[in-house]
PDB file of N, CA and C in Angstrom:
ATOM      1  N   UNK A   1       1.162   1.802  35.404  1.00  0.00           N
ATOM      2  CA  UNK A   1       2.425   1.138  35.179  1.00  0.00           C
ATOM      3  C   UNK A   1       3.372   2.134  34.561  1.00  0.00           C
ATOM      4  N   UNK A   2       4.738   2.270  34.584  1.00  0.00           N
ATOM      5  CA  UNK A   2       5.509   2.980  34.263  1.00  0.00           C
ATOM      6  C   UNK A   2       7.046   2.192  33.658  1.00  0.00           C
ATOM      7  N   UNK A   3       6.599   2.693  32.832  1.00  0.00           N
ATOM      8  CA  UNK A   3       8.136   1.908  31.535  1.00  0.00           C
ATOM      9  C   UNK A   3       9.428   3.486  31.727  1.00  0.00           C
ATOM     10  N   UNK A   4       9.878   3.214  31.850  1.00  0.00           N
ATOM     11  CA  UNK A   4      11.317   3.846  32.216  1.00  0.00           C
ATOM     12  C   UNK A   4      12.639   2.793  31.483  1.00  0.00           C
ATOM     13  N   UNK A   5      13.368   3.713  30.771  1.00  0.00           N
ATOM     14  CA  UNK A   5      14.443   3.864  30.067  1.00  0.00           C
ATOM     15  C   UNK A   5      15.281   4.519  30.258  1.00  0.00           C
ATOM     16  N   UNK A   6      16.363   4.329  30.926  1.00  0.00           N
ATOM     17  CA  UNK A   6      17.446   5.339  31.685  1.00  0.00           C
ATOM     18  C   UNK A   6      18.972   4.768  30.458  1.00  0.00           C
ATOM     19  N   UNK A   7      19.857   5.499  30.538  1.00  0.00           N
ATOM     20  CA  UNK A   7      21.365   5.007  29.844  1.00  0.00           C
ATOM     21  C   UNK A   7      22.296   4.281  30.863  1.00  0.00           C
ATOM     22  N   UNK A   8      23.223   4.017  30.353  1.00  0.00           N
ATOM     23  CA  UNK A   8      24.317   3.322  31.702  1.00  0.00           C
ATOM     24  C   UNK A   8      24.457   4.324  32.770  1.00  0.00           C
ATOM     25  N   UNK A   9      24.439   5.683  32.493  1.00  0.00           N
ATOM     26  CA  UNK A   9      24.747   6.702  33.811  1.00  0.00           C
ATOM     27  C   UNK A   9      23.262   6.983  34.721  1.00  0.00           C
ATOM     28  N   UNK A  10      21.909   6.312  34.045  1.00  0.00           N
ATOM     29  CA  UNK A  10      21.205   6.655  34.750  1.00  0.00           C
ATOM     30  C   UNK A  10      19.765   7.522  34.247  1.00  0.00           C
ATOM     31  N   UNK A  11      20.637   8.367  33.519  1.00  0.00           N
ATOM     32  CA  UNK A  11      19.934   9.528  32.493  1.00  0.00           C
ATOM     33  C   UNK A  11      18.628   8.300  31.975  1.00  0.00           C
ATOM     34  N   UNK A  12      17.460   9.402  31.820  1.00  0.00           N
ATOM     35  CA  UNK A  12      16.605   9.229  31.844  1.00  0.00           C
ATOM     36  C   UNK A  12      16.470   9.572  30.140  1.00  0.00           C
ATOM     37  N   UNK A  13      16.381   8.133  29.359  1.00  0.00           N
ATOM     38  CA  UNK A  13      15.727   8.407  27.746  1.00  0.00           C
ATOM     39  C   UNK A  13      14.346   8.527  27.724  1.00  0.00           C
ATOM     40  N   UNK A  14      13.630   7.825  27.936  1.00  0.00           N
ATOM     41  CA  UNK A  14      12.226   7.719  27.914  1.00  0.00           C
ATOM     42  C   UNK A  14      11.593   6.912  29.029  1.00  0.00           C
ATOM     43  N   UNK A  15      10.218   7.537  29.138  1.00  0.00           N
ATOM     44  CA  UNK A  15       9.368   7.569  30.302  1.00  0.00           C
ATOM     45  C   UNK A  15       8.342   7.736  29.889  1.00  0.00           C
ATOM     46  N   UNK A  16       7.430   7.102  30.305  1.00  0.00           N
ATOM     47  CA  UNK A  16       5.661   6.499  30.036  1.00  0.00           C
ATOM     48  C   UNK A  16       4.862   6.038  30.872  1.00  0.00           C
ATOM     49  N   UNK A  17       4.050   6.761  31.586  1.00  0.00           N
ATOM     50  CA  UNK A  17       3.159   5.927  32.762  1.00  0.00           C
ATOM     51  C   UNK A  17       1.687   6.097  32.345  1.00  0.00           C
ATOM     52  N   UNK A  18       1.632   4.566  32.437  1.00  0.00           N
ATOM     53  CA  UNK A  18       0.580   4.125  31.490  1.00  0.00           C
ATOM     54  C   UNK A  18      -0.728   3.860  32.483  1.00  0.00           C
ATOM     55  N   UNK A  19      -1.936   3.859  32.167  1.00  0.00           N
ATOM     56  CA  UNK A  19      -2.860   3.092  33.224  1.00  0.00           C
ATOM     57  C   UNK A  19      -2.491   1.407  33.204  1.00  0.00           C
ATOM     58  N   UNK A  20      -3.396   0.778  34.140  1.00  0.00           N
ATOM     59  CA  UNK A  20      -3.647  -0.301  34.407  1.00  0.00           C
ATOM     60  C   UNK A  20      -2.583  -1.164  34.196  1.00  0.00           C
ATOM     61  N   UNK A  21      -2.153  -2.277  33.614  1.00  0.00           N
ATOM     62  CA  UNK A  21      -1.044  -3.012  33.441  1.00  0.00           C
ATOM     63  C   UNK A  21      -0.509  -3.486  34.408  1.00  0.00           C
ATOM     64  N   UNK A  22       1.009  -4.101  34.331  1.00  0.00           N
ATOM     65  CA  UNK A  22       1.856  -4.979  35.444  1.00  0.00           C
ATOM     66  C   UNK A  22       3.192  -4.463  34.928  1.00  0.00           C
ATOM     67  N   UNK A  23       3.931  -4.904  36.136  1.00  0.00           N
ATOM     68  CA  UNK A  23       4.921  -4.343  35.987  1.00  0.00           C
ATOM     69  C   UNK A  23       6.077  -5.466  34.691  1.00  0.00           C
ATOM     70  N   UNK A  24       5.468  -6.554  34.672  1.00  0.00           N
ATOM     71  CA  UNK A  24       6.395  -7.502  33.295  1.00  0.00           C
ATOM     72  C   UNK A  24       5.727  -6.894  32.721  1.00  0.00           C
ATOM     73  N   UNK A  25       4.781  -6.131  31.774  1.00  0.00           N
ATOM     74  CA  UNK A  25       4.589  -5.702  30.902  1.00  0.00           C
ATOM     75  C   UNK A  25       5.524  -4.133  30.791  1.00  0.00           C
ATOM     76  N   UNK A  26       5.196  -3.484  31.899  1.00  0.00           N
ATOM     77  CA  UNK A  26       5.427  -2.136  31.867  1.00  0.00           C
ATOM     78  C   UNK A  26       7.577  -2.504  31.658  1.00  0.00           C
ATOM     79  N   UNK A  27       7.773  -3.826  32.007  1.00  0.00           N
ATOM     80  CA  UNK A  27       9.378  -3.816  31.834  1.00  0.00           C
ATOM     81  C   UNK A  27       9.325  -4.206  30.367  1.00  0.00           C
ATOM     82  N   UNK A  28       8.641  -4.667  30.069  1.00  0.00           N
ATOM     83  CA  UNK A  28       8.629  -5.607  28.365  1.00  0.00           C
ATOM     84  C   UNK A  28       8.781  -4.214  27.264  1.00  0.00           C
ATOM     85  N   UNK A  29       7.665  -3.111  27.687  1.00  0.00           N
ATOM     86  CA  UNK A  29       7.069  -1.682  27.121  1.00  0.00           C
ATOM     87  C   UNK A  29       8.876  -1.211  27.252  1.00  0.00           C
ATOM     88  N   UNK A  30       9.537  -1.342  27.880  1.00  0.00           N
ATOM     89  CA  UNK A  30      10.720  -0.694  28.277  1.00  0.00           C
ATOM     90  C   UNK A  30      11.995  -0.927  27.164  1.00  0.00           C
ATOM     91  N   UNK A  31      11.862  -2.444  26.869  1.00  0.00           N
ATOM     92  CA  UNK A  31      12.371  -2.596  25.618  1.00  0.00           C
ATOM     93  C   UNK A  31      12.074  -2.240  24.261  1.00  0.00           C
ATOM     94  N   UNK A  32      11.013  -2.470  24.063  1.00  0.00           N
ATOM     95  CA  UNK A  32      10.485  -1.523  23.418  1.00  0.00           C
ATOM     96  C   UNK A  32      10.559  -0.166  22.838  1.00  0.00           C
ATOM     97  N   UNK A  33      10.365   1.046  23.986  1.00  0.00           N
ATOM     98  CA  UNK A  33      10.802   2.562  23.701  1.00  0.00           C
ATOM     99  C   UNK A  33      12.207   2.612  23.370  1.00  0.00           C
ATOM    100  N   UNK A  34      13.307   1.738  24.221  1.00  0.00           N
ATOM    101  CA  UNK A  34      14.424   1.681  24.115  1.00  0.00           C
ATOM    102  C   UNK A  34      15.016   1.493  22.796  1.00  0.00           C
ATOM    103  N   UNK A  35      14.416   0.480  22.198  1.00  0.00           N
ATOM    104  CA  UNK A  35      14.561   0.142  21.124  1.00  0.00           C
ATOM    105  C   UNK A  35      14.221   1.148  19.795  1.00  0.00           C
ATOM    106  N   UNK A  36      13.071   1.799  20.241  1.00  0.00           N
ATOM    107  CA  UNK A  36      12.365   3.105  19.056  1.00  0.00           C
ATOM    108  C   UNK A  36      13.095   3.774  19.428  1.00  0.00           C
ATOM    109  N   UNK A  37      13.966   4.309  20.649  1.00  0.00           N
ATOM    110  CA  UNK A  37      14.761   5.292  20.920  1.00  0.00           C
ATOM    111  C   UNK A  37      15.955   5.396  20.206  1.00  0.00           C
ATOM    112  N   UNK A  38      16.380   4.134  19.978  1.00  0.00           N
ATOM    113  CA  UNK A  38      17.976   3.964  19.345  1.00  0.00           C
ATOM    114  C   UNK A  38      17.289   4.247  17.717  1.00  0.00           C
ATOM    115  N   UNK A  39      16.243   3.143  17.455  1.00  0.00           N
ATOM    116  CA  UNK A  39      16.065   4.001  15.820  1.00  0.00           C
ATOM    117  C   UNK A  39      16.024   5.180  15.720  1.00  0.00           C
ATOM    118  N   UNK A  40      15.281   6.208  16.804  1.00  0.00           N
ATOM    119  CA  UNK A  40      15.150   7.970  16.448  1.00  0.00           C
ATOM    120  C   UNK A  40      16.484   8.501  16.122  1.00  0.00           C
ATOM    121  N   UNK A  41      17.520   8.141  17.121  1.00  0.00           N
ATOM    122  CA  UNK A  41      18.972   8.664  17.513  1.00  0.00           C
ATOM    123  C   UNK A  41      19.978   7.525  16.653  1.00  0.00           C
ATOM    124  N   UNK A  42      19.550   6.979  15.764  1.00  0.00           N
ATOM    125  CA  UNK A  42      20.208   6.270  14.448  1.00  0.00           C
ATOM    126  C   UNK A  42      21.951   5.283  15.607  1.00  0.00           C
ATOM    127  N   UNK A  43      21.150   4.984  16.241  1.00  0.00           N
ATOM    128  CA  UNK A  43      21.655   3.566  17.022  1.00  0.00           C
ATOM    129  C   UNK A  43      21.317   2.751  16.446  1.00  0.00           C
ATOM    130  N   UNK A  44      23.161   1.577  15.892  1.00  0.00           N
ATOM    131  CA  UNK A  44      22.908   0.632  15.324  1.00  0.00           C
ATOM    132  C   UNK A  44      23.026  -0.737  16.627  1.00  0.00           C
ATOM    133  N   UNK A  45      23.106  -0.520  17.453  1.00  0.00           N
ATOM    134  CA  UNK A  45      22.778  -1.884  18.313  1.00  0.00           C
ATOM    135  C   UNK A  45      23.345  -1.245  20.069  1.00  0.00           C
ATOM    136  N   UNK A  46      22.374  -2.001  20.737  1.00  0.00           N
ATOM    137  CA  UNK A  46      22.484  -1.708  21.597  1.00  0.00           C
ATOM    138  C   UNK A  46      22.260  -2.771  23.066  1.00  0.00           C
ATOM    139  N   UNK A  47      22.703  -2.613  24.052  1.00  0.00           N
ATOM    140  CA  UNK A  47      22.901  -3.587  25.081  1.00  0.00           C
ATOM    141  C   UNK A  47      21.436  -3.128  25.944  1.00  0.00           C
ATOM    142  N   UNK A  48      20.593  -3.760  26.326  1.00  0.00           N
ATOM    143  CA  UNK A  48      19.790  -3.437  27.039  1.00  0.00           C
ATOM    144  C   UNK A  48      19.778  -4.533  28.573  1.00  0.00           C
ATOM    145  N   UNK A  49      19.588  -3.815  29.836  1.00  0.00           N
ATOM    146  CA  UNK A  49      19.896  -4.549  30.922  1.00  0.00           C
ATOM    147  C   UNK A  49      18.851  -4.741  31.299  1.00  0.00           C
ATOM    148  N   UNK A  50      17.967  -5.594  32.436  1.00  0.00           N
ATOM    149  CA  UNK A  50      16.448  -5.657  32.669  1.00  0.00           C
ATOM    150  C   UNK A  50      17.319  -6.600  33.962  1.00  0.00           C
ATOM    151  N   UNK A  51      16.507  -6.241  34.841  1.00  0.00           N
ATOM    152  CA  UNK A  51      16.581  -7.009  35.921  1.00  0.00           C
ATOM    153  C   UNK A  51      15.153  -8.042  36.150  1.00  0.00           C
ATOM    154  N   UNK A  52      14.407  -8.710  35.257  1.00  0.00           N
ATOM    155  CA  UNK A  52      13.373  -9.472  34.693  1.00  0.00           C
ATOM    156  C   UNK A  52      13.583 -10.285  33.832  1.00  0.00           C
ATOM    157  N   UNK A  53      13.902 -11.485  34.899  1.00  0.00           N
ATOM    158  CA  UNK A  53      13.567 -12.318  33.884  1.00  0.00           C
ATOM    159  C   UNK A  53      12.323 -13.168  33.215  1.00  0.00           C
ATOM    160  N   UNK A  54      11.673 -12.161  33.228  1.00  0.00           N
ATOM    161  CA  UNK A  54      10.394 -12.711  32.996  1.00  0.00           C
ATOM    162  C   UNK A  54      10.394 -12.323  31.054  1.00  0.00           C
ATOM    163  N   UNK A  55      10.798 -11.012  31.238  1.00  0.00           N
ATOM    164  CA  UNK A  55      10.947 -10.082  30.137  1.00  0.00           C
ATOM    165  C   UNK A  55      12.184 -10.865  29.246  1.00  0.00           C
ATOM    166  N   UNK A  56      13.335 -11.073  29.771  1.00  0.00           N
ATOM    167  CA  UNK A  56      14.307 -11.876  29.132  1.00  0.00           C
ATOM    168  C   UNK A  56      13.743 -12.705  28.274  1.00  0.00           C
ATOM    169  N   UNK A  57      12.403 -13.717  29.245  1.00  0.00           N
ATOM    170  CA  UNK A  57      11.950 -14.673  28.102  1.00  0.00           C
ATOM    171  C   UNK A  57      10.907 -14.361  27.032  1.00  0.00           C
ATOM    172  N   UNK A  58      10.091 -13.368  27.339  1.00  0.00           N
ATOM    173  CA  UNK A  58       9.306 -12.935  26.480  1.00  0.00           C
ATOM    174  C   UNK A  58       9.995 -12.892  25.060  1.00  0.00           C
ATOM    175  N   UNK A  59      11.005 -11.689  25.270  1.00  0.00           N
ATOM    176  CA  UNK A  59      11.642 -11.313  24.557  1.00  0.00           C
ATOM    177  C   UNK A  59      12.343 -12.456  23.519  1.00  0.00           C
ATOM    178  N   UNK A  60      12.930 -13.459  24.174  1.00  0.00           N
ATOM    179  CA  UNK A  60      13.819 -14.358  23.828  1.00  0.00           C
ATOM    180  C   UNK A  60      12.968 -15.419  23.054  1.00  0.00           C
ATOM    181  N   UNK A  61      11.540 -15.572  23.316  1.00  0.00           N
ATOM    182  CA  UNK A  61      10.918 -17.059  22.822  1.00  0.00           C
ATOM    183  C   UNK A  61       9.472 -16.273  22.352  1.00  0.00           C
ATOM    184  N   UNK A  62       8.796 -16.876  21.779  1.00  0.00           N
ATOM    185  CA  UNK A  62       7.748 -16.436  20.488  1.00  0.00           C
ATOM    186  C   UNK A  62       6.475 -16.788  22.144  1.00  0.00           C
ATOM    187  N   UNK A  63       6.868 -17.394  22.948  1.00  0.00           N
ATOM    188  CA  UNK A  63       5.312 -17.865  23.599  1.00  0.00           C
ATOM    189  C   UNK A  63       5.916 -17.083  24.868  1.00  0.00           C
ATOM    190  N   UNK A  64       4.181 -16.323  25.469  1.00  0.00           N
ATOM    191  CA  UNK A  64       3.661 -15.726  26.441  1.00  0.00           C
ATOM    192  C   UNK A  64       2.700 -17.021  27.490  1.00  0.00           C
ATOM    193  N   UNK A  65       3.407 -16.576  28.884  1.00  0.00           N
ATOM    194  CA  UNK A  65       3.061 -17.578  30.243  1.00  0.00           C
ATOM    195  C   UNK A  65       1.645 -17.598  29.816  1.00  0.00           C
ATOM    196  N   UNK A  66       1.233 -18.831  30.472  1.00  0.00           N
ATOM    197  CA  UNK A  66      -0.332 -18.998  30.284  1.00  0.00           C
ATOM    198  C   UNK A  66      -1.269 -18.208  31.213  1.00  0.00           C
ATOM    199  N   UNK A  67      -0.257 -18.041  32.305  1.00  0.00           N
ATOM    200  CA  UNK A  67      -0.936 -16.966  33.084  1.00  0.00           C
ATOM    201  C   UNK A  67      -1.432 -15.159  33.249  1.00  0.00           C
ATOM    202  N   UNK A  68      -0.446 -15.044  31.639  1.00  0.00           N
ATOM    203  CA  UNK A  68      -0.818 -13.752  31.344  1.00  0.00           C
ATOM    204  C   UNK A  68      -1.978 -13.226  30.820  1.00  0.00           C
ATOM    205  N   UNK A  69      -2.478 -12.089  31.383  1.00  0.00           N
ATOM    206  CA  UNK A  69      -4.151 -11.679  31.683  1.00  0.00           C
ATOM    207  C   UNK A  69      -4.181 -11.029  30.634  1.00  0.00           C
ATOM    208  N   UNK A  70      -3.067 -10.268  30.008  1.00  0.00           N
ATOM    209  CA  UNK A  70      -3.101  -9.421  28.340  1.00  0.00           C
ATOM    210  C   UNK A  70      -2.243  -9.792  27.703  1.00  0.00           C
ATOM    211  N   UNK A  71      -2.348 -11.001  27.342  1.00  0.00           N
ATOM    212  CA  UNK A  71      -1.671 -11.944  26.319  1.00  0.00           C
ATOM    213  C   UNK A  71      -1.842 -11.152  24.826  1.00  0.00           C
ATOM    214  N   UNK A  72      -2.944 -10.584  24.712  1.00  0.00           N
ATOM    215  CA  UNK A  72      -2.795  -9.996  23.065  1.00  0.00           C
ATOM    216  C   UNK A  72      -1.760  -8.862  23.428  1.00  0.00           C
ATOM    217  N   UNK A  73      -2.386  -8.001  24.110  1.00  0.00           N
ATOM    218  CA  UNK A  73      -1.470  -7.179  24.347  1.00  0.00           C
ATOM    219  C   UNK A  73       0.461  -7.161  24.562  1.00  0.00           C
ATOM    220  N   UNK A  74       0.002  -8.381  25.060  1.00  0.00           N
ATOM    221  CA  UNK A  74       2.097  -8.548  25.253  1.00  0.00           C
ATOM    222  C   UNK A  74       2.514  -8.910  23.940  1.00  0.00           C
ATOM    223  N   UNK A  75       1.829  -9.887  23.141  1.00  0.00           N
ATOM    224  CA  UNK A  75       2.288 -10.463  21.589  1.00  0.00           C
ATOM    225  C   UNK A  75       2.498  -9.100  21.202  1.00  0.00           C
ATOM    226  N   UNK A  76       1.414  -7.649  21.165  1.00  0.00           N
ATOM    227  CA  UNK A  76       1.755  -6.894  20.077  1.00  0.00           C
ATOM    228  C   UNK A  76       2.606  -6.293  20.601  1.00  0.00           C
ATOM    229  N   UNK A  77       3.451  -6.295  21.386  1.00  0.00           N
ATOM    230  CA  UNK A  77       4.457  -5.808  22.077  1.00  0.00           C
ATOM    231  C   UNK A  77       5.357  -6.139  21.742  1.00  0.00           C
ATOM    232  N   UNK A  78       5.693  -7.839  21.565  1.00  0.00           N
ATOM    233  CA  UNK A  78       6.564  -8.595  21.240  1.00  0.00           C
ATOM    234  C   UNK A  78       6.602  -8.084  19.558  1.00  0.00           C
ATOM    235  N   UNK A  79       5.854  -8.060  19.082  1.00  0.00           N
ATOM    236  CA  UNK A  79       6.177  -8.311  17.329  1.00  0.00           C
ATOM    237  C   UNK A  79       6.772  -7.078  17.713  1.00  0.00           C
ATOM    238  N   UNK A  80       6.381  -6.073  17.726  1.00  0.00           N
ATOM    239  CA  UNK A  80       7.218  -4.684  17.734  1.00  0.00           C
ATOM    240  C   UNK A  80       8.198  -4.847  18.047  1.00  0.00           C
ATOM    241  N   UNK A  81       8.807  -5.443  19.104  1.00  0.00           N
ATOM    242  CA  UNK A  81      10.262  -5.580  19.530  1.00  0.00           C
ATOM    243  C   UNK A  81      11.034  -5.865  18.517  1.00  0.00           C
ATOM    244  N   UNK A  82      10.449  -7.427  18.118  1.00  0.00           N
ATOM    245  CA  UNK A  82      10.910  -8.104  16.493  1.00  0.00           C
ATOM    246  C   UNK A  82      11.169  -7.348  15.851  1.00  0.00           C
ATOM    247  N   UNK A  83      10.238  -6.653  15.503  1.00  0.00           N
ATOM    248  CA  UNK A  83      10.359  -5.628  14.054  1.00  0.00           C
ATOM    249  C   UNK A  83      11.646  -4.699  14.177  1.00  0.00           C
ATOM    250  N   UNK A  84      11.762  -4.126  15.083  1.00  0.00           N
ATOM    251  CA  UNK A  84      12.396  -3.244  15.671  1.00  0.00           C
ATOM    252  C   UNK A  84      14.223  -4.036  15.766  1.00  0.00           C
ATOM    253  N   UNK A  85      13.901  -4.855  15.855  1.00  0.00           N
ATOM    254  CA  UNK A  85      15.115  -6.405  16.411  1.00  0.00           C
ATOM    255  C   UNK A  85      15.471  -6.289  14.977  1.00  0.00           C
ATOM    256  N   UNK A  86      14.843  -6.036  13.467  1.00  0.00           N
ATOM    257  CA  UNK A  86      15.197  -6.220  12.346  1.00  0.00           C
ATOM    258  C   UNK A  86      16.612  -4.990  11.903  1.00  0.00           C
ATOM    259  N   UNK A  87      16.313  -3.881  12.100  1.00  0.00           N
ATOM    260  CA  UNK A  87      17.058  -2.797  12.356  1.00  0.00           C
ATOM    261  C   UNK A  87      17.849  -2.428  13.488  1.00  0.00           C
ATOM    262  N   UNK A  88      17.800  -2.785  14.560  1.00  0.00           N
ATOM    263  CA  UNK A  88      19.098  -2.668  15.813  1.00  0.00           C
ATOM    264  C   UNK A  88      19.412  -3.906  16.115  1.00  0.00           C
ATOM    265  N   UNK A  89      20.677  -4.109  16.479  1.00  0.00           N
ATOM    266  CA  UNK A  89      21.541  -5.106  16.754  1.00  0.00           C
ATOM    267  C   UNK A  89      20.996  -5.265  18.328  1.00  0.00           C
ATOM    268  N   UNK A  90      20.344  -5.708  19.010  1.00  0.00           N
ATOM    269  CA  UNK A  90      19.932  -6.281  20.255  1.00  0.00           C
ATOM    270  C   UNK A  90      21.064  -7.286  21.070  1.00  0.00           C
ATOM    271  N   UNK A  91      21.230  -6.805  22.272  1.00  0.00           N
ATOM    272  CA  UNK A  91      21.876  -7.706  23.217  1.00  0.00           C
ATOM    273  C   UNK A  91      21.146  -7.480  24.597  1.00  0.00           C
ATOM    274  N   UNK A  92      20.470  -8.341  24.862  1.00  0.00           N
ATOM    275  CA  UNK A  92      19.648  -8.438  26.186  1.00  0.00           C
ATOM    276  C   UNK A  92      20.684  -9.126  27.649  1.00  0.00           C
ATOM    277  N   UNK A  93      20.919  -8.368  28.511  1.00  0.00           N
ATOM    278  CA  UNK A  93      20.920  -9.424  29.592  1.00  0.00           C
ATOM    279  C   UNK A  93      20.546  -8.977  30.813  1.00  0.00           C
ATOM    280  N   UNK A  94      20.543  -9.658  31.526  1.00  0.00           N
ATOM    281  CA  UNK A  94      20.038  -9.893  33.142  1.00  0.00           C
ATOM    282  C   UNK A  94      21.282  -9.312  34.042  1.00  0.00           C
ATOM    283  N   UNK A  95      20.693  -8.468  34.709  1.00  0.00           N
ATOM    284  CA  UNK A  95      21.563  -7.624  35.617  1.00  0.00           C
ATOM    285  C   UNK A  95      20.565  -8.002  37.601  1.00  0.00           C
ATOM    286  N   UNK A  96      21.398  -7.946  38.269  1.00  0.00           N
ATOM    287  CA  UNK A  96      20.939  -8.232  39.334  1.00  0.00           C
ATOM    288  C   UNK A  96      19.653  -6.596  40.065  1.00  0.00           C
ATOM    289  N   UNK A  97      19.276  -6.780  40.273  1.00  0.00           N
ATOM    290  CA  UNK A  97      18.156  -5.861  40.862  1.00  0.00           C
ATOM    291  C   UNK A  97      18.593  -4.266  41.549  1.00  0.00           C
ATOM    292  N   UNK A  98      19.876  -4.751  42.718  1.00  0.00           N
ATOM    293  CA  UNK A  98      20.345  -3.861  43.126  1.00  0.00           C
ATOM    294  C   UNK A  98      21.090  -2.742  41.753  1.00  0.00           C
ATOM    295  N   UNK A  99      21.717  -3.478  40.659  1.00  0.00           N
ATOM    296  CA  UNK A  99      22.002  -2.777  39.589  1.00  0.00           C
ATOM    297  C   UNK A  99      21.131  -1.901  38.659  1.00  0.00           C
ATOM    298  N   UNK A 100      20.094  -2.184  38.857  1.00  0.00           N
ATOM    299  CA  UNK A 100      18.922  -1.451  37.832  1.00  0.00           C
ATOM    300  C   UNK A 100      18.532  -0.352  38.019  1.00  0.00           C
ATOM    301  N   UNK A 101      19.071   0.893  37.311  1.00  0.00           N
ATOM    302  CA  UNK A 101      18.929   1.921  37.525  1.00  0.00           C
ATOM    303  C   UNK A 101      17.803   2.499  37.538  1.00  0.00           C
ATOM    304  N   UNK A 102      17.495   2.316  36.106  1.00  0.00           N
ATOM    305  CA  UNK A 102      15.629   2.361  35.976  1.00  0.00           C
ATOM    306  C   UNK A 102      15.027   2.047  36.821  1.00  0.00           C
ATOM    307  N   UNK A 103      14.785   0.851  37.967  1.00  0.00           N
ATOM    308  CA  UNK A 103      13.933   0.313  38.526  1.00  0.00           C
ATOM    309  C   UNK A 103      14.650   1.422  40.071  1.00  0.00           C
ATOM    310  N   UNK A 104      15.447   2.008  39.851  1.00  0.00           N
ATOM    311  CA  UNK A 104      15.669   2.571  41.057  1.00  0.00           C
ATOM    312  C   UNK A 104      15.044   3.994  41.120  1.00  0.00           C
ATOM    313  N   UNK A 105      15.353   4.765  40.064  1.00  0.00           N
ATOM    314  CA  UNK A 105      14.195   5.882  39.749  1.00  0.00           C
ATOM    315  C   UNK A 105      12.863   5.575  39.839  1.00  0.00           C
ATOM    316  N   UNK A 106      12.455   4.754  39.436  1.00  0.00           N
ATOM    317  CA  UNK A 106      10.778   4.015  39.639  1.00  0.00           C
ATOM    318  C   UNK A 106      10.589   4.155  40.947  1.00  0.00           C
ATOM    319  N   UNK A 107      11.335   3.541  41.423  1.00  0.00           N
ATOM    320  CA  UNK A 107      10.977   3.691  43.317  1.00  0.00           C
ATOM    321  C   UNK A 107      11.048   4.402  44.355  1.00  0.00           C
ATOM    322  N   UNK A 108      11.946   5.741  43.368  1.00  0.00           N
ATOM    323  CA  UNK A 108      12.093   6.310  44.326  1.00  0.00           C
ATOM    324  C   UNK A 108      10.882   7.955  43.931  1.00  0.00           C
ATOM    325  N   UNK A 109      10.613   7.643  42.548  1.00  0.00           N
ATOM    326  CA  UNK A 109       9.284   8.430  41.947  1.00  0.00           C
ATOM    327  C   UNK A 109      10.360   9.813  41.195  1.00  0.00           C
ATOM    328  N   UNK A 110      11.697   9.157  41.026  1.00  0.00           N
ATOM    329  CA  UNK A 110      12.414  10.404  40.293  1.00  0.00           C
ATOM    330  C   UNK A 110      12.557  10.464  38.777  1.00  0.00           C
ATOM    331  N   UNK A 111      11.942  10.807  37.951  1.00  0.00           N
ATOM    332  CA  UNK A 111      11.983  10.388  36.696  1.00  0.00           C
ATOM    333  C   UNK A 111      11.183  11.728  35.857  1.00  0.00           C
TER     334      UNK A 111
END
């Protein structure tokens, strides 16, 4: 799985290809770095786009689908976000697919 973090132009912040996983996780992992990224580089809030809304809700609500196979794993994902959510100003939204830059480097293996 591969978590990719690109800026509005594209630029590539951080990149991680992980074994095994899914890709709602590997997008969830994405908020995440993004988020440790803005603490390294003393970012006080930041807009993050995800074309997942799967991740939107993770993010947004304390409970993981019943169908998720690494449910521990996504919670400790989630608290980190939280934690992280304590120190950057977070604005999540949903961008249509064709817009997702990240997910366009992913596919095309440029990163």
């Amino acid at each position: 799985m591969t978590a990719l973090v690109t800026d509005a132009d594209g630029v590539v912040l951080a990149a991680r290809v992980l074994p095994g996983g899914s890709n709602n996780i590997a997008e969830l992992l994405a908020v995440q770095y993004a988020l440790e990224w803005c603490v390294l580089h003393e970012v006080p809030s930041v807009e993050i786009r995800t074309d997942s809304r799967n991740t939107l809700a993770w993010v947004k609500s304390k409970r993981v689908g019943k169908n998720c196979n690494d449910r521990a794993y996504v919670l400790r994902i989630k608290q980190r976000i939280a934690t992280l959510r304590h120190v950057i100003g977070l604005t999540l939204t949903w961008i249509p697919r064709e817009e997702n830059k990240a997910g366009h480097k992913i596919e095309a293996g440029v990163f």
